[in-house]
Protein backbone atom coordinates (compact mmCIF):
# COMPACT_ATOMS: atom_id res chain seq x y z
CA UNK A 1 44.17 2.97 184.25
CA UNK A 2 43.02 6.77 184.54
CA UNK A 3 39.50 6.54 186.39
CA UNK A 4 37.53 8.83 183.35
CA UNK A 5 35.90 11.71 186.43
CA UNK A 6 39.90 12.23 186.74
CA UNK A 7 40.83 15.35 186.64
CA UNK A 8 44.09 17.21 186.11
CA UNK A 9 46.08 19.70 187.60
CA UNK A 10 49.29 21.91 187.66
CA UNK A 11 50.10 19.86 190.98
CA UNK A 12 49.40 16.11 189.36
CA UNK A 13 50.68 16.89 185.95
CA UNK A 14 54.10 18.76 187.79
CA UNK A 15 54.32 14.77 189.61
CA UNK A 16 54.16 12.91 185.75
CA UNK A 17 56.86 15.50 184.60
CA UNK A 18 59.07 14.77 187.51
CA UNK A 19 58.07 11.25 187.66
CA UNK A 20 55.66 9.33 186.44
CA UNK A 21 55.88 6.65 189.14
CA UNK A 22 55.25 9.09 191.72
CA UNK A 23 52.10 10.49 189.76
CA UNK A 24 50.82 6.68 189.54
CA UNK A 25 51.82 5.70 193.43
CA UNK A 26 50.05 9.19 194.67
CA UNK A 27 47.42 9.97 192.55
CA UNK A 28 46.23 6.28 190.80
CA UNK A 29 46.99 4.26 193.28
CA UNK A 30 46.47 6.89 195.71
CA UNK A 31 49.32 4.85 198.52
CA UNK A 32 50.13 6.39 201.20
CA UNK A 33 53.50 5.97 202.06
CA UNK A 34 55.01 7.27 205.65
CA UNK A 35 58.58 8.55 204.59
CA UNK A 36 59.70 11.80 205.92
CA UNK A 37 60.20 13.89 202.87
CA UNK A 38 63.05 16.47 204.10
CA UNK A 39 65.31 16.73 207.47
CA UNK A 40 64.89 18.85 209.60
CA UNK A 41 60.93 17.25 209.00
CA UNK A 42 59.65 19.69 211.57
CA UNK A 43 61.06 22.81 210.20
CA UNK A 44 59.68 22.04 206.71
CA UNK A 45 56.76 21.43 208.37
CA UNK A 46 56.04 25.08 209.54
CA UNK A 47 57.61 26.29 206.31
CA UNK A 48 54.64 24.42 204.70
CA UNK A 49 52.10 26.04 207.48
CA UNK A 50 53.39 29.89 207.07
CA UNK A 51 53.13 29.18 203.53
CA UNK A 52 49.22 28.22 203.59
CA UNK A 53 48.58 30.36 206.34
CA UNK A 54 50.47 33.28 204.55
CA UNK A 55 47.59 32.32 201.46
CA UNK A 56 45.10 32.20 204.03
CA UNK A 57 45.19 35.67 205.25
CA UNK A 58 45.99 37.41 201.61
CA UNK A 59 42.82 35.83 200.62
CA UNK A 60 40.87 37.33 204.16
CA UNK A 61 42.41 40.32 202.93
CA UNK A 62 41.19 40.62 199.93
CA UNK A 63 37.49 39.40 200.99
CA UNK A 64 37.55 42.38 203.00
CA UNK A 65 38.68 41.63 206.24
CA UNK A 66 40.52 44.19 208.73
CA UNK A 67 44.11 44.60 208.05
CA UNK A 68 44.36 45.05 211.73
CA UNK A 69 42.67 41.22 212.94
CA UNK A 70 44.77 39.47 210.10
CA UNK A 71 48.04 41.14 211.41
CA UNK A 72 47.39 39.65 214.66
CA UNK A 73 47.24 36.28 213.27
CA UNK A 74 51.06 36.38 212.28
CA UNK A 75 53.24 35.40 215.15
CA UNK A 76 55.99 33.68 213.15
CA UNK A 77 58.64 36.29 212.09
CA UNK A 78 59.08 34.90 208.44
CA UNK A 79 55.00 35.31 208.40
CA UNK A 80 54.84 39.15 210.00
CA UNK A 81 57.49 40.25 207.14
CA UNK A 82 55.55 38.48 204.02
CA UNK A 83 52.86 39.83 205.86
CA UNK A 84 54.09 43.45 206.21
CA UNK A 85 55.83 42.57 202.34
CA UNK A 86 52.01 42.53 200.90
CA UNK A 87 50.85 44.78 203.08
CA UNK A 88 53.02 47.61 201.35
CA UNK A 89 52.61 46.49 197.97
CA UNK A 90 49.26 45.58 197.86
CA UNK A 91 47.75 48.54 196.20
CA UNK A 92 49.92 48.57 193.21
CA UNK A 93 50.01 45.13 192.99
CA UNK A 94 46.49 43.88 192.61
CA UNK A 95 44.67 47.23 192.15
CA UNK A 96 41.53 45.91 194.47
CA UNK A 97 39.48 48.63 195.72
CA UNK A 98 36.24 48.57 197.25
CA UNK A 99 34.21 45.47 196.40
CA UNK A 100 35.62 42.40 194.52
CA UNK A 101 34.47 40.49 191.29
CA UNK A 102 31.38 41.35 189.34
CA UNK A 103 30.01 43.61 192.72
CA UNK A 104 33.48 46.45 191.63
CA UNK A 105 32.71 49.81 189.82
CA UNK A 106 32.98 49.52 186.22
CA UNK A 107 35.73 51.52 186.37
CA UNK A 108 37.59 49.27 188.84
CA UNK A 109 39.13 45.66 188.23
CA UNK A 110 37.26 42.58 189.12
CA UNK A 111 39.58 41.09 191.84
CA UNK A 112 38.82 37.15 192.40
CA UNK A 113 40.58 35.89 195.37
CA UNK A 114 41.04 31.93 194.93
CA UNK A 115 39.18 31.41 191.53
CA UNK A 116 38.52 28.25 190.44
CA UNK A 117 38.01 26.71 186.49
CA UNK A 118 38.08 23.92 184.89
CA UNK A 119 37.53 23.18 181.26
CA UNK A 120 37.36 19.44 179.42
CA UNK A 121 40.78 18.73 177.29
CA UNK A 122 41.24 15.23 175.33
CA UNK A 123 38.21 13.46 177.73
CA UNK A 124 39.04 14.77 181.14
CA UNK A 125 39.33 17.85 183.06
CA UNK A 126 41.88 20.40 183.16
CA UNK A 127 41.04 22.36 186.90
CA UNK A 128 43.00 25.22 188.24
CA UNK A 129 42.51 27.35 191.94
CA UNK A 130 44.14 30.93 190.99
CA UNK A 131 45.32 32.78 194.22
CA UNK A 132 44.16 35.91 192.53
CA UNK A 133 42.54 36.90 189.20
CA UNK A 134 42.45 40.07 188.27
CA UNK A 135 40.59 41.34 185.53
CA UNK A 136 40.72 45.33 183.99
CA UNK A 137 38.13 47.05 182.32
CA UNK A 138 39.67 46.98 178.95
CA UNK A 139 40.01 43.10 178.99
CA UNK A 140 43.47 42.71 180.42
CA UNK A 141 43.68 39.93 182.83
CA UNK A 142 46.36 39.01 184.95
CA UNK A 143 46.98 35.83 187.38
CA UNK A 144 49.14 36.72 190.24
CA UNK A 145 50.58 33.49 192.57
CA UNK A 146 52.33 34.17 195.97
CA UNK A 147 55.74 32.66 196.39
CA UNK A 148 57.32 32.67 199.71
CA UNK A 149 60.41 31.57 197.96
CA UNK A 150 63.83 32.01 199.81
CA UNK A 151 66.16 32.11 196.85
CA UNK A 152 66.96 35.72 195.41
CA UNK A 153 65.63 36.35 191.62
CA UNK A 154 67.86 35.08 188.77
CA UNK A 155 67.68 33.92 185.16
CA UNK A 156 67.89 30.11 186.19
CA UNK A 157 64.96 31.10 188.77
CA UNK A 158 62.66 32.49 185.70
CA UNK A 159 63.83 29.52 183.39
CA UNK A 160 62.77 26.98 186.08
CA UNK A 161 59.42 28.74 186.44
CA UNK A 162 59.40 29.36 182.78
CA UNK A 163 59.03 25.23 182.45
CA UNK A 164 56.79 24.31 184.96
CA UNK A 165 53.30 23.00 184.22
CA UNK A 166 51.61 26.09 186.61
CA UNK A 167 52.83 28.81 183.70
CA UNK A 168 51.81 26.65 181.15
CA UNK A 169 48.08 25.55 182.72
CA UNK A 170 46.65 28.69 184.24
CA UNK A 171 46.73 31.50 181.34
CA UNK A 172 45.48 28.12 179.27
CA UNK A 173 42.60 27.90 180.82
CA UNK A 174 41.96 31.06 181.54
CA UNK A 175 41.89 31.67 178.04
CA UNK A 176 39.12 29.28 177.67
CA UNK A 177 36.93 29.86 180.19
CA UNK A 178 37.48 34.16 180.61
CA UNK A 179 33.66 34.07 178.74
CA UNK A 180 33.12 33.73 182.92
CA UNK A 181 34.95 36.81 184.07
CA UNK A 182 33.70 38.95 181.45
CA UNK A 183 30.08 38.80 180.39
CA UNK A 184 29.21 37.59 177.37
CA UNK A 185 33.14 37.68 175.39
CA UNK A 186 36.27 36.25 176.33
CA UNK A 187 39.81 37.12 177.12
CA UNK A 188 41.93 37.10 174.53
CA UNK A 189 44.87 35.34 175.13
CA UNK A 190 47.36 38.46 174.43
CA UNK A 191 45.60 40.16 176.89
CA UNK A 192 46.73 37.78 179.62
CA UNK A 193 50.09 37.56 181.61
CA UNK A 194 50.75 35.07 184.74
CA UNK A 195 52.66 37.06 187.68
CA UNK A 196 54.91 35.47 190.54
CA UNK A 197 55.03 38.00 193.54
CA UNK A 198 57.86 36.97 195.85
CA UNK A 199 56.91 38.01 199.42
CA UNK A 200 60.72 37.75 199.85
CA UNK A 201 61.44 39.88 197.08
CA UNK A 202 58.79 42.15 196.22
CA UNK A 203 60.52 44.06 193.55
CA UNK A 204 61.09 40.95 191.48
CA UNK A 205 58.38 39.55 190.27
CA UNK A 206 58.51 37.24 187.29
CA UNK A 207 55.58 38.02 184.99
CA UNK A 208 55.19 36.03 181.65
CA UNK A 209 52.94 37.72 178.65
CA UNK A 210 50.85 35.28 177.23
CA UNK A 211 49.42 35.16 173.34
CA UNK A 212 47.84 33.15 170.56
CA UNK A 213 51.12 30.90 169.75
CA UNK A 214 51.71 30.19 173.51
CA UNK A 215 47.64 28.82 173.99
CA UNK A 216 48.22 26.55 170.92
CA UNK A 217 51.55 24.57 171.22
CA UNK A 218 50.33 24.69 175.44
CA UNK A 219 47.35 23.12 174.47
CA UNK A 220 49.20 20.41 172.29
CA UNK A 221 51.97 20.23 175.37
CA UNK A 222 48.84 19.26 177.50
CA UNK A 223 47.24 16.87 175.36
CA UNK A 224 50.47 15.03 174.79
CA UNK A 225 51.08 14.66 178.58
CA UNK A 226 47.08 13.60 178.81
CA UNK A 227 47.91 11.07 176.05
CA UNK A 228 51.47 9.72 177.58
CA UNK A 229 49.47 9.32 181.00
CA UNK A 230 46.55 7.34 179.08
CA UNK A 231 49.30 5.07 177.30
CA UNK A 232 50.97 3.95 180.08
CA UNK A 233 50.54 0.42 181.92
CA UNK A 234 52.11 -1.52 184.35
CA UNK A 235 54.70 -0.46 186.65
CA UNK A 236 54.89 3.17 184.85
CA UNK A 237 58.59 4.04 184.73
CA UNK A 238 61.15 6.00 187.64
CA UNK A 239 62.65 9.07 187.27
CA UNK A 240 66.44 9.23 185.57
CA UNK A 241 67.46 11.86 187.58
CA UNK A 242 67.62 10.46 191.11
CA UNK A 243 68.10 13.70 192.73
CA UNK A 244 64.03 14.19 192.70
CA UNK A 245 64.09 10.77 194.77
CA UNK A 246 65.74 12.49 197.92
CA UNK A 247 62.72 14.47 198.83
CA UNK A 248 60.07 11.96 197.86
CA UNK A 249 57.81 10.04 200.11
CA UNK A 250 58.05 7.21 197.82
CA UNK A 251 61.85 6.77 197.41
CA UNK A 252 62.05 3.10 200.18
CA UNK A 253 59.68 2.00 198.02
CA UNK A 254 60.76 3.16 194.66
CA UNK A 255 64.45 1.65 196.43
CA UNK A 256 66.07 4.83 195.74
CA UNK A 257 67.33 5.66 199.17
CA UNK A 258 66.01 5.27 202.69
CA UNK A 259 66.97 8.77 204.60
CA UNK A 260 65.20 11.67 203.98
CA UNK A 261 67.16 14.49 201.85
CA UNK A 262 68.34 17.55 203.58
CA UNK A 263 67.34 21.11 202.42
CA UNK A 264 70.29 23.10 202.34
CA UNK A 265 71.03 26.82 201.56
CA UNK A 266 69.24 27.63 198.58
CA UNK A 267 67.24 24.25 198.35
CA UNK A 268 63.35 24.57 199.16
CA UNK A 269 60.21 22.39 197.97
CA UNK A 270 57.67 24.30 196.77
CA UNK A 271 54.50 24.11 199.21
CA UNK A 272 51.97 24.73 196.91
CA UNK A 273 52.92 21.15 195.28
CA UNK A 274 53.50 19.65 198.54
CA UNK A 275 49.90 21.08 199.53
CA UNK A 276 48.16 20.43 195.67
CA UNK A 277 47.41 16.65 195.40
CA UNK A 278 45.12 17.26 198.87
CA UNK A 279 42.69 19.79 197.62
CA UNK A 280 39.70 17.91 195.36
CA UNK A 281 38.02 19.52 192.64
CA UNK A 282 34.53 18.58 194.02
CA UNK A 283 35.11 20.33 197.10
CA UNK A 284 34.92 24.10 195.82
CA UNK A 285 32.68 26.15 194.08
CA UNK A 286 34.48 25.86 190.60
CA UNK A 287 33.82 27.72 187.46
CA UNK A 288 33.10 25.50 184.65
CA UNK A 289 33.33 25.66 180.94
């Protein structure tokens, strides 16, 4: 049973999609289970900590801290060149000038660093933590998310992203709740477009328009996955495709294979999920609709 202050994100909703045991072991039954999720453990480990730290220091950045003290901070090789990657593309990428939000010139985008929403959908709440918002004069609002992803760009990358909840969830509710960015009117939801910046590939970035038909059949794709999760009892069912089971904590217990799987060239796990059941709604300042 769904407690009813739960609330739902691209992170939770991403675990029902891939399994919907996992989403009932981690986030209803909240069990902690010790299982290494990859091997080598320790090297995925400080892929996970550039990652956040790499967040960390974009967002110091844009909240106006010296580009000098943050480029200190990056020790780690892979770190100094996403570093160095944003560094260089900074100023056409997210516009930001002096001052940030509703303190910018007129003239100037609102840049929020780490913006929060959340908006009620089919008696819960939807929540999402943008790494950037970015919202132009004329209306135009775009959500950009750093990847640190080490595979090159191609179609099957773009589908994959294309299909995951994130895409779906964040121009969704931004479209509900843009009333916030913009006083007193909202966004219109062809005025908004979701952006992937690659700190690996900073050419490539995968951006996906958004409109009126995309809000409506994502709003019904959300409601149907609120629904399925409300529906199920029991023991809710395993994944098919035991492939997800390699690099999940749960998989001794779920008896789908004791050793941890092993990231090979290409493979990665995206940190952002690993890192998105941790981070509660109640503990930031969140903008609410």
């Amino acid at each position: 049973m769904i407690p009813d202050d739960f609330q739902f994100s691209q992170s939770n909703l991403q675990d029902f999609v891939d399994c919907h045991r996992r989403f009932q072991l981690r986030y209803i039954q909240q069990l902690a289970w010790p299982a290494i999720e990859t091997e080598p453990a320790q090297e995925h480990e400080r892929e996970l900590q550039r990652g956040s730290q790499f967040h960390h220091m974009i967002h110091q950045h844009l909240l106006g801290v010296p580009e000098e003290r943050l480029t200190a901070m990056a020790q780690d090789e892979y770190l100094l060149h996403w570093w160095q990657s944003y560094l260089a593309h900074t100023k056409d990428l997210t516009g930001c000038g002096a001052g940030s939000g509703n303190n910018a010139p007129s003239s100037s985008p609102r840049c929020y660093p780490e913006a929060s929403v959340s908006a009620p959908l089919n008696g819960y709440r939807l929540v999402a933590k943008y790494d950037l918002l970015i919202v132009h004069p004329d209306d135009q609002a775009r959500i950009l998310d750093w990847k640190t992803s080490r595979q090159p760009p191609s179609s099957r990358r773009r589908r994959a992203l294309e299909m995951r909840v994130q895409t779906r969830l964040y121009p969704y509710l931004l479209s509900r709740v843009g009333a916030q960015f913009i006083l007193g009117h909202p966004i219109p939801s062809d005025q908004i477009e979701i952006t992937y910046w690659f700190a690996n590939y900073p050419e490539h970035g995968e951006h996906f328009p958004y409109n009126a038909t995309r809000f409506a059949e994502d709003e019904h794709y959300l409601v149907g996955l609120i629904e399925q999760i409300k529906r199920l009892s029991g023991e809710f069912p395993k994944t098919a495709d035991e492939l997800r089971c390699r690099f999940c904590v749960y998989r001794s217990l779920c008896e789908r294979g004791v050793q941890a799987g092993v990231l090979e060239a290409g493979q990665e796990l995206d940190f952002e999920d690993e890192l998105g059941g941790n981070w509660g709604f109640e503990d930031i300042d969140a903008i609410a609709f």
